[in-house]
Protein backbone atom coordinates (compact mmCIF):
# COMPACT_ATOMS: atom_id res chain seq x y z
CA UNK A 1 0.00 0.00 0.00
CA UNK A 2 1.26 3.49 -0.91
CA UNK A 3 1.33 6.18 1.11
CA UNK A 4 -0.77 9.17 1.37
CA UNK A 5 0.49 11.74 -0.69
CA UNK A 6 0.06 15.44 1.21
CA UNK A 7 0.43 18.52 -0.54
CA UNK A 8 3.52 20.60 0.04
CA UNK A 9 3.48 23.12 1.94
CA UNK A 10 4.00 26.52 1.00
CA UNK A 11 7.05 28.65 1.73
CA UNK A 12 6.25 31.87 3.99
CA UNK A 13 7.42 34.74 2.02
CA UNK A 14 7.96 38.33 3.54
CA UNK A 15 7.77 41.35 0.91
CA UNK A 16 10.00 44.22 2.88
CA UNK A 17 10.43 47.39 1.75
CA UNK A 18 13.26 48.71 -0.30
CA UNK A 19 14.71 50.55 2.67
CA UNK A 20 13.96 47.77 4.96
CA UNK A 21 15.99 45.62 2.62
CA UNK A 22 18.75 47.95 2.18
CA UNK A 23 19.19 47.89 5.75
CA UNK A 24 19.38 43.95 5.24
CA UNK A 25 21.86 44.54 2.77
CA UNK A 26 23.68 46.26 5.08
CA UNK A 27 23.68 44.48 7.97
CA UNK A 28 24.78 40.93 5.91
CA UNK A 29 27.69 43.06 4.74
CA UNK A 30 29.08 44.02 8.45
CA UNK A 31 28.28 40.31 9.20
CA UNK A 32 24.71 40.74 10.43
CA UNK A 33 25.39 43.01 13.51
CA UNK A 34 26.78 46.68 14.14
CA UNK A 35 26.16 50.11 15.18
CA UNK A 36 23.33 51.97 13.45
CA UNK A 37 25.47 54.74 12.22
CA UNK A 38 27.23 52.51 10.63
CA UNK A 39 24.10 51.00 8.75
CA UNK A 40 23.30 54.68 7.90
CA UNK A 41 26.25 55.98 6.55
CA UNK A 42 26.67 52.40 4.42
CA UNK A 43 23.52 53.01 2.77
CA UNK A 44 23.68 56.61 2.21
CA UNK A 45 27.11 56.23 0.74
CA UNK A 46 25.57 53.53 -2.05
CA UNK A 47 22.93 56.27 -2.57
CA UNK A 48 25.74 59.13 -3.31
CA UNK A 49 27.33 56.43 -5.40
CA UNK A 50 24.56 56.33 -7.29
CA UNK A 51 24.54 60.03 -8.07
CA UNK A 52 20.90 60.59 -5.91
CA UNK A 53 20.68 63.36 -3.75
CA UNK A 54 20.17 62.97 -0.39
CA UNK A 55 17.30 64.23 1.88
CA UNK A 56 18.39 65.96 4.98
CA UNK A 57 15.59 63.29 6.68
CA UNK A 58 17.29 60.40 5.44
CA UNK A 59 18.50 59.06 7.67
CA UNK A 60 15.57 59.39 9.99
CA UNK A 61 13.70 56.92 7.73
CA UNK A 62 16.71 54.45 7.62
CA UNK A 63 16.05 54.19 11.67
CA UNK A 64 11.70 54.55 10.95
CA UNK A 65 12.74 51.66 8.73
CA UNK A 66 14.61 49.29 10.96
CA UNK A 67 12.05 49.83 13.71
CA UNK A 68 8.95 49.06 11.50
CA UNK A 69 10.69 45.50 11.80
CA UNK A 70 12.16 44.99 14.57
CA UNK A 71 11.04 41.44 15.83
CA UNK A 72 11.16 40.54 19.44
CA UNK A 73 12.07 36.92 20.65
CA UNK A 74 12.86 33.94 18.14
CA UNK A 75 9.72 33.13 17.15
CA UNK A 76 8.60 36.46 15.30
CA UNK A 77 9.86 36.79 11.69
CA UNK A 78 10.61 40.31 11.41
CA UNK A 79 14.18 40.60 10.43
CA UNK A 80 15.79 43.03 12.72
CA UNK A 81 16.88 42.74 16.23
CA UNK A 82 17.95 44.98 19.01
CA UNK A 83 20.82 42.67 20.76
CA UNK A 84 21.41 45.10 23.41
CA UNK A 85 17.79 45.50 24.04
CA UNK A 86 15.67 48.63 23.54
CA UNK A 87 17.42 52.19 23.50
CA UNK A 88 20.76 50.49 22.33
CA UNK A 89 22.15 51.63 19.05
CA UNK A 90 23.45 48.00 18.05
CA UNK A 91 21.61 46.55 15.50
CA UNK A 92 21.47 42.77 13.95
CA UNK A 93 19.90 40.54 11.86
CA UNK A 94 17.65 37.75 13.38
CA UNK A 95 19.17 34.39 12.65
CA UNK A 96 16.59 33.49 10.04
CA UNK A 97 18.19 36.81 8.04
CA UNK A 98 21.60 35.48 8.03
């Protein structure tokens, strides 16, 4: 007798925003953990590589970015982490964004 066949299971798929995943980006690059001005400055200075101009609020919406999805504990699948815990300036990728 054969058995049962089930029906895979779909993959859970978050859509981020572009900043969000620039931020992503960034974070991979310093190895998925660093100071947020470092984050900032790394993604401003692909933006002036780029030849854009950027807005004196910039980096205000780098940080409105990171904290839209900031995940707390293991379980949640948001993509950013505060190591440090809250107020700290250290941010990191959760594992599953390694």
């Amino acid at each position: 007798m054969r058995p049962a066949m089930t029906k895979p299971q779909a993959a859970a798929v978050t859509m981020l925003d572009p900043l969000a995943s620039e931020i992503v980006a960034a974070l991979r690059y310093f190895r998925g953990v660093c100071h947020r001005r470092e984050v900032i400055e790394y993604i401003l200075s692909a933006h002036r590589r780029a030849g854009e101009r950027i807005a004196e609020d910039f980096p205000d919406a780098i940080i409105e970015a990171f904290h839209q999805w900031l995940g707390q504990g293991e379980d949640d699948p948001r993509p950013f982490r505060l190591p440090f815990g809250p107020g700290s300036h250290r941010w990191a990728l959760s594992p599953a964004s390694l």
